[in-house]
PDB file of N, CA and C in Angstrom:
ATOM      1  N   UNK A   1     -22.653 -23.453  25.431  1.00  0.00           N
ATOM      2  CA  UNK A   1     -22.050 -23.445  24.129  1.00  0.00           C
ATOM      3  C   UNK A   1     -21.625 -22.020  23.791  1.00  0.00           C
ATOM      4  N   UNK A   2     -20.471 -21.679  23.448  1.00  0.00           N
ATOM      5  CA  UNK A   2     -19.843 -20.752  22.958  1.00  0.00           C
ATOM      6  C   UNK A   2     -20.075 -20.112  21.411  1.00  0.00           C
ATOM      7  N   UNK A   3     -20.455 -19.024  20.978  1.00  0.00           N
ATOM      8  CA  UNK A   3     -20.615 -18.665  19.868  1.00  0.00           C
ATOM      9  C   UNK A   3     -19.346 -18.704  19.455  1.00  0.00           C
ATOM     10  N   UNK A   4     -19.067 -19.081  17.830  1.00  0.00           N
ATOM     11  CA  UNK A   4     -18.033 -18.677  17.215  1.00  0.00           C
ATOM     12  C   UNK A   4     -18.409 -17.992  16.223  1.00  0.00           C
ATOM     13  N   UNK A   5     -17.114 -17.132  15.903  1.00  0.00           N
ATOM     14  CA  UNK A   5     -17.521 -15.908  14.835  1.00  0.00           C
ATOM     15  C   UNK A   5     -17.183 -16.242  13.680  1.00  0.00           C
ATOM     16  N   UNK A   6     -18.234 -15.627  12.377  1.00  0.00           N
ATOM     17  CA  UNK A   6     -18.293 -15.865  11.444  1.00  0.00           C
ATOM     18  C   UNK A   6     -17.609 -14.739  10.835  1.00  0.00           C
ATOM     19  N   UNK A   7     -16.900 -14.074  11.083  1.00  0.00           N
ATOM     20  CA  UNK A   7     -15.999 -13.292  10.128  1.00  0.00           C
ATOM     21  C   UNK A   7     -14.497 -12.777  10.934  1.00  0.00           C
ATOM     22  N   UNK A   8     -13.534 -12.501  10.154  1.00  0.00           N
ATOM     23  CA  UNK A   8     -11.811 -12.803  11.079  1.00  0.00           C
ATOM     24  C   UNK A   8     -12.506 -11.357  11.518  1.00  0.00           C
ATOM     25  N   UNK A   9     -11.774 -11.699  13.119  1.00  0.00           N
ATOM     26  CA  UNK A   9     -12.028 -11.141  14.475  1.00  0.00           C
ATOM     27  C   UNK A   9     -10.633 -11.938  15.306  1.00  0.00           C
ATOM     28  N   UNK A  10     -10.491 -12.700  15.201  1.00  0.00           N
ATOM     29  CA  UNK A  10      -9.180 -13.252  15.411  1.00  0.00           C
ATOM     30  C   UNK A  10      -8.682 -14.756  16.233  1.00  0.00           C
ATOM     31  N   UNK A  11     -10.220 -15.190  15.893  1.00  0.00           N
ATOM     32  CA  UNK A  11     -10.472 -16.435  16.251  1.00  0.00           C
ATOM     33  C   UNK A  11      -9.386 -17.288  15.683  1.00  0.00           C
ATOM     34  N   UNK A  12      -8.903 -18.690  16.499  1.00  0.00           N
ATOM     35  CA  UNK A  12      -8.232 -19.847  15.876  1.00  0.00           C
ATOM     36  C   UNK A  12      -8.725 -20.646  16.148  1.00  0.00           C
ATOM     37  N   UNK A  13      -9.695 -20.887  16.662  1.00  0.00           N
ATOM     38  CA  UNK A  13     -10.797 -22.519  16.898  1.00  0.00           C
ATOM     39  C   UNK A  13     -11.550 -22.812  16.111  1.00  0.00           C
ATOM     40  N   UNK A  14     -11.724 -21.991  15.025  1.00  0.00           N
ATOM     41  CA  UNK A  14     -12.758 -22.862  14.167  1.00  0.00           C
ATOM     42  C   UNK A  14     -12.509 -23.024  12.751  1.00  0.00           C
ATOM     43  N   UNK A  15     -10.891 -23.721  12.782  1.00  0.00           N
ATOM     44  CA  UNK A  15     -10.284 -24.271  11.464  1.00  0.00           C
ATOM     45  C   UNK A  15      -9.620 -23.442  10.758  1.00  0.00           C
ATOM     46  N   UNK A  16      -9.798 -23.904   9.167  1.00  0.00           N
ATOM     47  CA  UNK A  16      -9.269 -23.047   7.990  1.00  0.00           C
ATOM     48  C   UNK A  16      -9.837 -22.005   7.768  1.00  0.00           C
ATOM     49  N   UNK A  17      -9.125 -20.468   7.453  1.00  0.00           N
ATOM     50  CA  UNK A  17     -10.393 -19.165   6.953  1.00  0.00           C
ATOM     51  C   UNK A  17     -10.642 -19.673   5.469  1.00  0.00           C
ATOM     52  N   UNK A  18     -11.522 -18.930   5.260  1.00  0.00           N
ATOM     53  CA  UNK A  18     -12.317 -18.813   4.216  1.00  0.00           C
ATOM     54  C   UNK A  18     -11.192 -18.048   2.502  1.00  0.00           C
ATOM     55  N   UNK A  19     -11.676 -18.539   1.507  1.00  0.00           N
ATOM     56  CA  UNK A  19     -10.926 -17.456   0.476  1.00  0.00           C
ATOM     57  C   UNK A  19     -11.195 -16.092   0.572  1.00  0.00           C
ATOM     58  N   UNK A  20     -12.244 -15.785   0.927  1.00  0.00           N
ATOM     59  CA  UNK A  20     -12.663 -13.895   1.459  1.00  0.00           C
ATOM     60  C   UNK A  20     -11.989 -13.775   2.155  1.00  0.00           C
ATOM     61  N   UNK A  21     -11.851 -14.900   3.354  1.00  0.00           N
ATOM     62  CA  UNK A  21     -10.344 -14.392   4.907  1.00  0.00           C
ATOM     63  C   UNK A  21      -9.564 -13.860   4.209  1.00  0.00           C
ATOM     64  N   UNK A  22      -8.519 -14.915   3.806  1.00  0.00           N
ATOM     65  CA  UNK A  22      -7.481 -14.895   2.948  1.00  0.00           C
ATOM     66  C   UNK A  22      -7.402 -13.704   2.349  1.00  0.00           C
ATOM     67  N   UNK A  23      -8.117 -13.391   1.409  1.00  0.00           N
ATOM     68  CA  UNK A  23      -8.548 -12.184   0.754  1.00  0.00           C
ATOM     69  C   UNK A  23      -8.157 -10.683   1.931  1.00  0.00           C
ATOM     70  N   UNK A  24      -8.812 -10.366   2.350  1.00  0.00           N
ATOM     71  CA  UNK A  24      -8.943  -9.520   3.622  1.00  0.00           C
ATOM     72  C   UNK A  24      -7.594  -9.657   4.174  1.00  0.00           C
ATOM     73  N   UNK A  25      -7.397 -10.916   4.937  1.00  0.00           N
ATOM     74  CA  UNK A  25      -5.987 -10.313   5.517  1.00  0.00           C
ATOM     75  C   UNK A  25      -4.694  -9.609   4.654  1.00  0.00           C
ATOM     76  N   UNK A  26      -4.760 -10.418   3.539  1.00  0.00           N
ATOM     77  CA  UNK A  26      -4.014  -9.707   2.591  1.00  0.00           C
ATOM     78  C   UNK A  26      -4.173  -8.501   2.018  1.00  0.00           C
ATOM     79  N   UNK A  27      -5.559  -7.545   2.410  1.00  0.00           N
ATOM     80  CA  UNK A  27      -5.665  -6.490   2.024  1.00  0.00           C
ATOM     81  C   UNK A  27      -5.362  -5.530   2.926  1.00  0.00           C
ATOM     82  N   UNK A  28      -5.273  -6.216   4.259  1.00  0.00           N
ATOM     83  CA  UNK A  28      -4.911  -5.319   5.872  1.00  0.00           C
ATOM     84  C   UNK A  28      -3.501  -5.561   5.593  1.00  0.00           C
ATOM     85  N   UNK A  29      -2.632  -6.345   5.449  1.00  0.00           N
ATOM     86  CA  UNK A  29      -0.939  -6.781   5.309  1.00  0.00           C
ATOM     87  C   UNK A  29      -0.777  -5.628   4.258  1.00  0.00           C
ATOM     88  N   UNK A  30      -1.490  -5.274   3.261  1.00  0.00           N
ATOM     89  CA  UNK A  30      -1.322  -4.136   1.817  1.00  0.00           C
ATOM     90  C   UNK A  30      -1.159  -3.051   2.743  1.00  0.00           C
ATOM     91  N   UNK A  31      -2.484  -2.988   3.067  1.00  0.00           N
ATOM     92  CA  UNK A  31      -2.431  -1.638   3.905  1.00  0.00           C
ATOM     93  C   UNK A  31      -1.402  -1.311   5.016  1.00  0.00           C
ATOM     94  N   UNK A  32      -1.048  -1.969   5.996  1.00  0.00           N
ATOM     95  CA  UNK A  32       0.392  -2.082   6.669  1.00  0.00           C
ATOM     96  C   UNK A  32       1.552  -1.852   6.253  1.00  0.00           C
ATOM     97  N   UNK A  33       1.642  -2.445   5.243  1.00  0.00           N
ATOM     98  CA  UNK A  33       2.995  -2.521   4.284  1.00  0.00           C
ATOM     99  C   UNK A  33       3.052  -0.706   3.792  1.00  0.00           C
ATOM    100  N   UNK A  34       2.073  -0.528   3.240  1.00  0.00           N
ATOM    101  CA  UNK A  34       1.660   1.305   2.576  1.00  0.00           C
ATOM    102  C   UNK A  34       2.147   2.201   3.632  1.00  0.00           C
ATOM    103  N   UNK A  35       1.387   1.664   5.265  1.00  0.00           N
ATOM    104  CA  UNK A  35       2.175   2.516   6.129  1.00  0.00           C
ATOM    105  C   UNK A  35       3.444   2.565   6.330  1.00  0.00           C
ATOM    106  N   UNK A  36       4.329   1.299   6.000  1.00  0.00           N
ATOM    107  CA  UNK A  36       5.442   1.550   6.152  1.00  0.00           C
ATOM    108  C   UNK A  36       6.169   0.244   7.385  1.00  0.00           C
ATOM    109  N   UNK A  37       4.939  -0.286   7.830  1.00  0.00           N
ATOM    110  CA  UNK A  37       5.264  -1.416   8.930  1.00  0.00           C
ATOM    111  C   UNK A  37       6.063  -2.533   7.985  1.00  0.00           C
ATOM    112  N   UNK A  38       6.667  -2.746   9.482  1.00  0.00           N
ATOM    113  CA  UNK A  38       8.090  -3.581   9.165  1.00  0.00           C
ATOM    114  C   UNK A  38       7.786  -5.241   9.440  1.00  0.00           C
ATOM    115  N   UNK A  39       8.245  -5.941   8.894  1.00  0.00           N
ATOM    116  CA  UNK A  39       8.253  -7.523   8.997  1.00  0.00           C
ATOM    117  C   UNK A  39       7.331  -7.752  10.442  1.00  0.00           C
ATOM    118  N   UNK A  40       8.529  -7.475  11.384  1.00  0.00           N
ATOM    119  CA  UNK A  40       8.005  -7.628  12.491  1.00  0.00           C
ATOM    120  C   UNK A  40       7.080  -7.024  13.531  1.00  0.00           C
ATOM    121  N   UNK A  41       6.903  -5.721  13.112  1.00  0.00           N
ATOM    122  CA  UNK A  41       5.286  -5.423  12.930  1.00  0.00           C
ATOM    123  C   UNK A  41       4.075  -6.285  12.664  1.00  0.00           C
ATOM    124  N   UNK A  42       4.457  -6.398  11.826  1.00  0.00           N
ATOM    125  CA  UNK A  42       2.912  -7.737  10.710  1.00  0.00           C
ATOM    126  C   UNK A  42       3.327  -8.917  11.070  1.00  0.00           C
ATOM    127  N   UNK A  43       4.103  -9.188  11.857  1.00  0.00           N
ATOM    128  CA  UNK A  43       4.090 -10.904  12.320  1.00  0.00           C
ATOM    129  C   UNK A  43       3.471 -10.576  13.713  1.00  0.00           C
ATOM    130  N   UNK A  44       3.971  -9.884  14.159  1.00  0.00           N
ATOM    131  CA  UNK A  44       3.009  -9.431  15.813  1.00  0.00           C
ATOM    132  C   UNK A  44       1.670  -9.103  15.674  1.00  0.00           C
ATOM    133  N   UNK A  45       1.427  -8.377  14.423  1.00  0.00           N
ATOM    134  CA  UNK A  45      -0.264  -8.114  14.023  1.00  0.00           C
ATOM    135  C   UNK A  45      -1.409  -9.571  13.671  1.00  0.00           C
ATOM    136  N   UNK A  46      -0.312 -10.024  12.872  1.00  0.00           N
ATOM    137  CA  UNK A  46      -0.663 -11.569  12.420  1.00  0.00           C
ATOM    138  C   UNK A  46      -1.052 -12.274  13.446  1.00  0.00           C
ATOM    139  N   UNK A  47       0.018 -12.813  14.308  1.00  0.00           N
ATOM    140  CA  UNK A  47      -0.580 -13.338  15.595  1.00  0.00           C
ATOM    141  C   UNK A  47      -1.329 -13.171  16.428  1.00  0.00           C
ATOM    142  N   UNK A  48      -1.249 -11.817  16.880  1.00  0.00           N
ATOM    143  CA  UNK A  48      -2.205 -11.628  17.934  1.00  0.00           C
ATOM    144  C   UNK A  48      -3.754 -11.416  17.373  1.00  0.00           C
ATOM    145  N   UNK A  49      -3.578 -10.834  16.129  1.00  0.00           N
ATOM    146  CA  UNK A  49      -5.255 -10.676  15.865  1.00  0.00           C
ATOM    147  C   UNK A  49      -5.482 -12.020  15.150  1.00  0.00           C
ATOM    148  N   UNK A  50      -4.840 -12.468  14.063  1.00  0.00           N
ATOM    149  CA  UNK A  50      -5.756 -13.831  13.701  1.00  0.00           C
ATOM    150  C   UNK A  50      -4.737 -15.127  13.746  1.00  0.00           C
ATOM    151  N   UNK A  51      -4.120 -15.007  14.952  1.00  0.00           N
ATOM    152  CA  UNK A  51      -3.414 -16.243  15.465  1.00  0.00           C
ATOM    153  C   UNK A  51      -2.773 -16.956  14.343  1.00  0.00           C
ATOM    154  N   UNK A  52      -2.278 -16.503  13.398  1.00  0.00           N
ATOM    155  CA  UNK A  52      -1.299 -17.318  12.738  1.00  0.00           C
ATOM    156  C   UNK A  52       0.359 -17.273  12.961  1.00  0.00           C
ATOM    157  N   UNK A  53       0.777 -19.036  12.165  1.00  0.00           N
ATOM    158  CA  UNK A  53       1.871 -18.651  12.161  1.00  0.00           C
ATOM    159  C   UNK A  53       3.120 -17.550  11.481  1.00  0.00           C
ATOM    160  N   UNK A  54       4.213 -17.521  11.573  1.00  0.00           N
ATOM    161  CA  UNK A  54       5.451 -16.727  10.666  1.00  0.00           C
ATOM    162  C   UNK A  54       4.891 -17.419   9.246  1.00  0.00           C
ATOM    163  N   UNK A  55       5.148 -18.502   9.672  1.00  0.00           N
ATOM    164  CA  UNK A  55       5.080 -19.068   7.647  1.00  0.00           C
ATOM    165  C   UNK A  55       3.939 -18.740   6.504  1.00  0.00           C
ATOM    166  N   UNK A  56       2.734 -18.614   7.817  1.00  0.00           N
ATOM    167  CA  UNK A  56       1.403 -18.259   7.144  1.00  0.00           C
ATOM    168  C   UNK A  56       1.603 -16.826   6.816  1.00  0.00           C
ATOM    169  N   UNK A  57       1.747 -16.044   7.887  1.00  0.00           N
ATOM    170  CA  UNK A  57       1.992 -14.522   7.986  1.00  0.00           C
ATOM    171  C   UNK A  57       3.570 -14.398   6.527  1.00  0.00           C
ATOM    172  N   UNK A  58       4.079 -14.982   6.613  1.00  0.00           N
ATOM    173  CA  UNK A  58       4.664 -14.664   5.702  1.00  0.00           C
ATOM    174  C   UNK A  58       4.134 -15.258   4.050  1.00  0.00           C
ATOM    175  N   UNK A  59       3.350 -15.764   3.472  1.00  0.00           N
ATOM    176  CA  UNK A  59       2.834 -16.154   2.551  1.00  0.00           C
ATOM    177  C   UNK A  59       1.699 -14.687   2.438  1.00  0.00           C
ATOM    178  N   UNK A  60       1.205 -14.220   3.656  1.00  0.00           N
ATOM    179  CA  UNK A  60       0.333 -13.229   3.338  1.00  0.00           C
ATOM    180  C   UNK A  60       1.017 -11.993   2.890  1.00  0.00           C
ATOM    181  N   UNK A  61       2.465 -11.689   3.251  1.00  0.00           N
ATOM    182  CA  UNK A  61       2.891 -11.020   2.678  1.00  0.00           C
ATOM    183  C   UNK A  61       3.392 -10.963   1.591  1.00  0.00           C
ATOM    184  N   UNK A  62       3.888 -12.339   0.934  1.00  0.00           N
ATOM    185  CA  UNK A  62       4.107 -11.914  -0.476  1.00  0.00           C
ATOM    186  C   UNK A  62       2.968 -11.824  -1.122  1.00  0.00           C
ATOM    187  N   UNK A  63       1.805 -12.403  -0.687  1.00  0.00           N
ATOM    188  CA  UNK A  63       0.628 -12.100  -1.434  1.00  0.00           C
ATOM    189  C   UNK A  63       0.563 -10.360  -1.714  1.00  0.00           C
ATOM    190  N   UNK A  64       0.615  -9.901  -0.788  1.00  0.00           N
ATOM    191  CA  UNK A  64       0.282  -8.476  -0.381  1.00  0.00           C
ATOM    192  C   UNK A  64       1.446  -8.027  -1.127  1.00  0.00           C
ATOM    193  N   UNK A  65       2.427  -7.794  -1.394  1.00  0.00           N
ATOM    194  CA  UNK A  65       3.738  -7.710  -1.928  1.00  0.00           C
ATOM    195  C   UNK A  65       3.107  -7.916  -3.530  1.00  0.00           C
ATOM    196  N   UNK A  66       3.057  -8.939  -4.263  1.00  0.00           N
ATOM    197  CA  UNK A  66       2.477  -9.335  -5.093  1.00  0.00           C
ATOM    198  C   UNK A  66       1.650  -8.220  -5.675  1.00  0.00           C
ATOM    199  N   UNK A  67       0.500  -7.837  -4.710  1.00  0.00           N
ATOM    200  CA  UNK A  67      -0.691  -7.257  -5.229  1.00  0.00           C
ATOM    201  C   UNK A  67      -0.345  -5.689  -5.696  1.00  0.00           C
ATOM    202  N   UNK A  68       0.528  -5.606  -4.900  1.00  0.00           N
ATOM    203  CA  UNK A  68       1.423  -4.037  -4.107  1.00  0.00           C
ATOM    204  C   UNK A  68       2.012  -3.713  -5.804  1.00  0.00           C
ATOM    205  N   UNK A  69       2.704  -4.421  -6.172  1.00  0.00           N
ATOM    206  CA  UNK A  69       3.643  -4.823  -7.537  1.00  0.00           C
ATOM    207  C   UNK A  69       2.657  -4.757  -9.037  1.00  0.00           C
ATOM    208  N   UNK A  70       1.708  -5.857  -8.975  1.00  0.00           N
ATOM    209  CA  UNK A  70       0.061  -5.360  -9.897  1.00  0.00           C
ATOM    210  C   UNK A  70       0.247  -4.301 -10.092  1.00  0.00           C
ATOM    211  N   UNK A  71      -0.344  -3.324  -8.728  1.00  0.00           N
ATOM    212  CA  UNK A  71      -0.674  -2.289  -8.809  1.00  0.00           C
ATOM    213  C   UNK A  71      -0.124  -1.326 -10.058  1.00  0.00           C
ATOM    214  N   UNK A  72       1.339  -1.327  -9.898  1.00  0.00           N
ATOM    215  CA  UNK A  72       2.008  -0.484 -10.250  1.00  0.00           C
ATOM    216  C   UNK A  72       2.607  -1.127 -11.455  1.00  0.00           C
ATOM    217  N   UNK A  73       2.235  -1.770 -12.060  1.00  0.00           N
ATOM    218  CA  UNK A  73       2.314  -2.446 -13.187  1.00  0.00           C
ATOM    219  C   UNK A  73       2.169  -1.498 -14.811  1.00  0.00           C
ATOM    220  N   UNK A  74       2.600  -0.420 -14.465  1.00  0.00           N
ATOM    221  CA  UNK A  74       2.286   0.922 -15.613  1.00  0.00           C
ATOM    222  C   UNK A  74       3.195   0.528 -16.682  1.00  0.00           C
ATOM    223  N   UNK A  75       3.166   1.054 -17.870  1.00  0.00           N
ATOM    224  CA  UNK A  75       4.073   1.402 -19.299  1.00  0.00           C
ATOM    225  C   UNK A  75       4.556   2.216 -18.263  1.00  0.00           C
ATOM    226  N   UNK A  76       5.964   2.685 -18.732  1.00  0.00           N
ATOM    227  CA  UNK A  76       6.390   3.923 -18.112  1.00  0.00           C
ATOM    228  C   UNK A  76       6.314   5.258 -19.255  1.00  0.00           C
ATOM    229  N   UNK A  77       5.830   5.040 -20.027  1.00  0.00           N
ATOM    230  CA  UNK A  77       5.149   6.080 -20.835  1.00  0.00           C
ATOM    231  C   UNK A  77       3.734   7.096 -19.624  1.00  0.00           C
ATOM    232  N   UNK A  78       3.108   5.537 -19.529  1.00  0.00           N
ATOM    233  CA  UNK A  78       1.676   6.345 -18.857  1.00  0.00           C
ATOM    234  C   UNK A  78       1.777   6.669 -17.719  1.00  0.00           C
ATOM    235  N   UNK A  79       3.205   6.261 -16.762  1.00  0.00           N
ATOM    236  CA  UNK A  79       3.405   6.379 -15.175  1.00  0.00           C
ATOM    237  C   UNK A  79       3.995   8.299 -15.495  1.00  0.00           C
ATOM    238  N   UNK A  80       4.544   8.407 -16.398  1.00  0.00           N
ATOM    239  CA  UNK A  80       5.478   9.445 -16.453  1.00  0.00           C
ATOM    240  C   UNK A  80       4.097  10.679 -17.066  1.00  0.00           C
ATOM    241  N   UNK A  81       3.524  10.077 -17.754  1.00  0.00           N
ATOM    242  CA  UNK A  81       2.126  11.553 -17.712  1.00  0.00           C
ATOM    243  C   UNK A  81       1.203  11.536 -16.699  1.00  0.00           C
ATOM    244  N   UNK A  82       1.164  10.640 -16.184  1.00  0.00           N
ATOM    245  CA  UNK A  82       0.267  10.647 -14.614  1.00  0.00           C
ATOM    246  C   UNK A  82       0.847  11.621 -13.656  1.00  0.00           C
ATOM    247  N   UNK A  83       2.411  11.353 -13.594  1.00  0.00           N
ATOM    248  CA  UNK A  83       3.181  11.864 -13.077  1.00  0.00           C
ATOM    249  C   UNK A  83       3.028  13.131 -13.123  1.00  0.00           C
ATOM    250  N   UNK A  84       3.458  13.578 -14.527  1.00  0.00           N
ATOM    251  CA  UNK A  84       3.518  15.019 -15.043  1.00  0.00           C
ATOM    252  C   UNK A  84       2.255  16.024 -14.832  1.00  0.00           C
ATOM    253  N   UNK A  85       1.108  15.067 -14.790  1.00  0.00           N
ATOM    254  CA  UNK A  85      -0.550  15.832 -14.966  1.00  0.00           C
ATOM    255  C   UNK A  85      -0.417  16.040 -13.404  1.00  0.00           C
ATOM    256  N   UNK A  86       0.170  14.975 -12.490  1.00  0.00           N
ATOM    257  CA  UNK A  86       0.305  15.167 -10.858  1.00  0.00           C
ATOM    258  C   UNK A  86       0.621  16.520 -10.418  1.00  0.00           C
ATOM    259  N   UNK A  87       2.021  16.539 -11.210  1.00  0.00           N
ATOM    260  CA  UNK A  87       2.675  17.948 -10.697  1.00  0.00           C
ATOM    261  C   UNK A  87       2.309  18.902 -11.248  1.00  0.00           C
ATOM    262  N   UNK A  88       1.644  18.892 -12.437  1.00  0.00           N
ATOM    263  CA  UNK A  88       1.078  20.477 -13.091  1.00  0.00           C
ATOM    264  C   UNK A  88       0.150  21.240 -12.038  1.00  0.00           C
ATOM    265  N   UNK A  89      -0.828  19.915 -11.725  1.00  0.00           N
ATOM    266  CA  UNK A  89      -2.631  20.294 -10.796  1.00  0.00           C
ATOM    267  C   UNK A  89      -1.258  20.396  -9.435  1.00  0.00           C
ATOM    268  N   UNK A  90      -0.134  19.701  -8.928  1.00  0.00           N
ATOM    269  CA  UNK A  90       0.015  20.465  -7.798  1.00  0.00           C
ATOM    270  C   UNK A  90       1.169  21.677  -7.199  1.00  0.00           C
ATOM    271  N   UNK A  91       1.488  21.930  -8.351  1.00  0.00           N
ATOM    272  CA  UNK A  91       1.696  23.610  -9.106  1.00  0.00           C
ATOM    273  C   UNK A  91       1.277  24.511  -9.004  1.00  0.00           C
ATOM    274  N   UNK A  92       0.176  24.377  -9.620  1.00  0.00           N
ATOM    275  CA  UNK A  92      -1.365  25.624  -9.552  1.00  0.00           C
ATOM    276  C   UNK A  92      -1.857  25.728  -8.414  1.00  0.00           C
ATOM    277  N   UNK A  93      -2.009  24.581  -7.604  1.00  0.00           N
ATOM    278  CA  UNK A  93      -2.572  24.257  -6.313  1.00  0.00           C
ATOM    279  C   UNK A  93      -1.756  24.783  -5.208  1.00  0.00           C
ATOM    280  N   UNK A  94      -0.600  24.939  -5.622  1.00  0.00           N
ATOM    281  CA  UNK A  94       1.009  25.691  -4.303  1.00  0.00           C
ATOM    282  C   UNK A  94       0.492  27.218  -5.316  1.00  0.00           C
ATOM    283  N   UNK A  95       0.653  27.659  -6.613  1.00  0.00           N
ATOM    284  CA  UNK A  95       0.523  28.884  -7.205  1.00  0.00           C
ATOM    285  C   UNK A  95      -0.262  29.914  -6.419  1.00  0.00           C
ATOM    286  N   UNK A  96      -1.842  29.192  -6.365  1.00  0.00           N
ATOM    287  CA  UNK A  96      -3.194  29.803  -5.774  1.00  0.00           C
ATOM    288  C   UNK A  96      -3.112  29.789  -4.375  1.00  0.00           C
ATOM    289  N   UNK A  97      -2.195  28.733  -3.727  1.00  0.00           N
ATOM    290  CA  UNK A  97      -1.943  29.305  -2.168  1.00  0.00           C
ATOM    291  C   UNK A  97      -1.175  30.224  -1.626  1.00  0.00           C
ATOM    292  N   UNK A  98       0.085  30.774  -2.669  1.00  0.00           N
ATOM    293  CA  UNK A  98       1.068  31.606  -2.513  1.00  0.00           C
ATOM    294  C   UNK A  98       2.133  30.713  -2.050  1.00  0.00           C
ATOM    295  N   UNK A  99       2.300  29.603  -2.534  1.00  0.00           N
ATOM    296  CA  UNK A  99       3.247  28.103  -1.698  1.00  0.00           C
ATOM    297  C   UNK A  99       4.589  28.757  -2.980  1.00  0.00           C
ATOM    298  N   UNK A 100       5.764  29.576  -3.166  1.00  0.00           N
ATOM    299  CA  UNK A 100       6.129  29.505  -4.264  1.00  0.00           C
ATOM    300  C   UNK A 100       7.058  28.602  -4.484  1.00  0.00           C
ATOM    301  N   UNK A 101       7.347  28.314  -3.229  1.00  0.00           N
ATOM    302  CA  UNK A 101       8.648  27.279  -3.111  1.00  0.00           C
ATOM    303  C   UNK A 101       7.618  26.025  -3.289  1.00  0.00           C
ATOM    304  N   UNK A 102       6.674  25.576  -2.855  1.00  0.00           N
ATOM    305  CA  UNK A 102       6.173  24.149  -3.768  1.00  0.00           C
ATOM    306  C   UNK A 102       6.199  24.381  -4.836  1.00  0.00           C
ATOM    307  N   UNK A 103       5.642  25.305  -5.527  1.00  0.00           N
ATOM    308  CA  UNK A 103       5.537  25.073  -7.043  1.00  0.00           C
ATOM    309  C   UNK A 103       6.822  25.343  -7.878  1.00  0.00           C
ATOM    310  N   UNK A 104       7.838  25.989  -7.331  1.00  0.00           N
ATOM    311  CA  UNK A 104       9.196  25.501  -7.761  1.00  0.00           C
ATOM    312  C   UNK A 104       9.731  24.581  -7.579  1.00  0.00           C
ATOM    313  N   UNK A 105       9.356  23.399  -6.672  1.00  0.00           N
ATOM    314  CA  UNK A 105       9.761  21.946  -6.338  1.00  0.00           C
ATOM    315  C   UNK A 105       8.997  21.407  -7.454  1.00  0.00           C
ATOM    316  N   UNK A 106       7.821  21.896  -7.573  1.00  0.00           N
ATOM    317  CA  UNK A 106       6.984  21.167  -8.935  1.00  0.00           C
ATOM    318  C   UNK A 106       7.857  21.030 -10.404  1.00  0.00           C
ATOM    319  N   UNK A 107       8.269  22.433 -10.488  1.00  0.00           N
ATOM    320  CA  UNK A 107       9.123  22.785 -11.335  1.00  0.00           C
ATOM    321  C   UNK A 107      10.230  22.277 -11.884  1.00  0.00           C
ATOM    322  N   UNK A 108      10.810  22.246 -10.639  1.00  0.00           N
ATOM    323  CA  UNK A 108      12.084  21.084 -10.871  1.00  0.00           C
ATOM    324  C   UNK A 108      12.091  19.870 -11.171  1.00  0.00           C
ATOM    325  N   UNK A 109      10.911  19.222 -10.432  1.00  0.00           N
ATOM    326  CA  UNK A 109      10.801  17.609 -10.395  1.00  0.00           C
ATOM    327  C   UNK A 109      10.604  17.542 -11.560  1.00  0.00           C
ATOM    328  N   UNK A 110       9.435  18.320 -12.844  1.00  0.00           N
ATOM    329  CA  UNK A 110       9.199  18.276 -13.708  1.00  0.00           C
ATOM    330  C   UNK A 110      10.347  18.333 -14.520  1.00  0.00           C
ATOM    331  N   UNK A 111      10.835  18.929 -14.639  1.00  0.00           N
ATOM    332  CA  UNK A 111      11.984  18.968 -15.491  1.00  0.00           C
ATOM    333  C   UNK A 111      12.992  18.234 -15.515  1.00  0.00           C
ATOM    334  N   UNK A 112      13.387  17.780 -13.911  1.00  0.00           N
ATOM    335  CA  UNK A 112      14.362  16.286 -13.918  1.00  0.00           C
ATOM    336  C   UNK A 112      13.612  15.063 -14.709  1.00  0.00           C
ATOM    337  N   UNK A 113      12.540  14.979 -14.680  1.00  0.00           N
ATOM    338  CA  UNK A 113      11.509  14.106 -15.161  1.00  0.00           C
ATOM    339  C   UNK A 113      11.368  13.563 -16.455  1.00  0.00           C
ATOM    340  N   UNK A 114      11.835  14.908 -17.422  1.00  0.00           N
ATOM    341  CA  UNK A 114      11.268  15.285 -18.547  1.00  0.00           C
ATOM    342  C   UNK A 114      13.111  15.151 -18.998  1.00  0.00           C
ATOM    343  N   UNK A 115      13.882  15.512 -18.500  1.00  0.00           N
ATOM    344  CA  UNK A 115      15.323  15.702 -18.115  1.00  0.00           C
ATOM    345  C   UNK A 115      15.535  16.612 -19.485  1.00  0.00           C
ATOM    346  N   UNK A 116      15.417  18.173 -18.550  1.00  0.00           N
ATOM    347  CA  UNK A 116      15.541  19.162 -19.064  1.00  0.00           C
ATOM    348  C   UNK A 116      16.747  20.308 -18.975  1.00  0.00           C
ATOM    349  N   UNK A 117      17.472  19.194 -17.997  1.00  0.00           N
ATOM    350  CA  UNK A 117      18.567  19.699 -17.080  1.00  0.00           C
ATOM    351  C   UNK A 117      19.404  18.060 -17.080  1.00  0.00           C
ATOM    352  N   UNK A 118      20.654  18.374 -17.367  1.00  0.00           N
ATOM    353  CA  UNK A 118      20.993  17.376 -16.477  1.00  0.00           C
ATOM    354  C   UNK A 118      22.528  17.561 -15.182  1.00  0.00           C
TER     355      UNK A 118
END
């Protein structure tokens, strides 16, 4: 008798995954997607590690797509001071290294931002 595994490893013999599966693969498809992998990337990842099909593999991506979208679900009030507090701390941070040309990229971005220039 053959052990089967109780957590995705990339088994297809022992049925439907679980809502945690589900869960998980869609958080590895997030993470893929962040790197930058392409469709057909994540359908080759899909298959070979947890043997699904395109149609499945593609439902995991709009999930992941979906979640990706949540995320970034800001007012653009609060995206634009996140923003702004971003580039101040990495300003000071190019300032104290002697980076002067980052912190004049800081500079600028800020100000297109703020649109202080146009």
């Amino acid at each position: 008798m053959t052990d089967l595994p109780v957590a995705i490893d990339g088994s297809t013999d022992r049925g439907p995954c679980t809502a945690a599966e589900v869960e998980l693969r869609v958080a590895v498809i997030v993470g893929l997607l962040m790197q930058g992998s392409r469709r057909s990337e994540l359908l080759s990842h899909a298959a070979n590690v947890w043997g699904v099909s395109v149609r499945q593999t593609d439902r995991y991506i709009a999930a992941a797509r979906e979640q990706i979208r949540e995320d970034w679900q800001l007012d653009r009030v609060d995206m634009l001071a996140h923003t702004l507090s971003s580039l101040a701390e990495l300003q000071r941070e190019a300032r104290k290294a002697g980076q002067l040309s980052v912190a004049l990229g800081c500079i600028n971005t800020t100000a297109k931002l703020v649109q202080l220039h146009r």
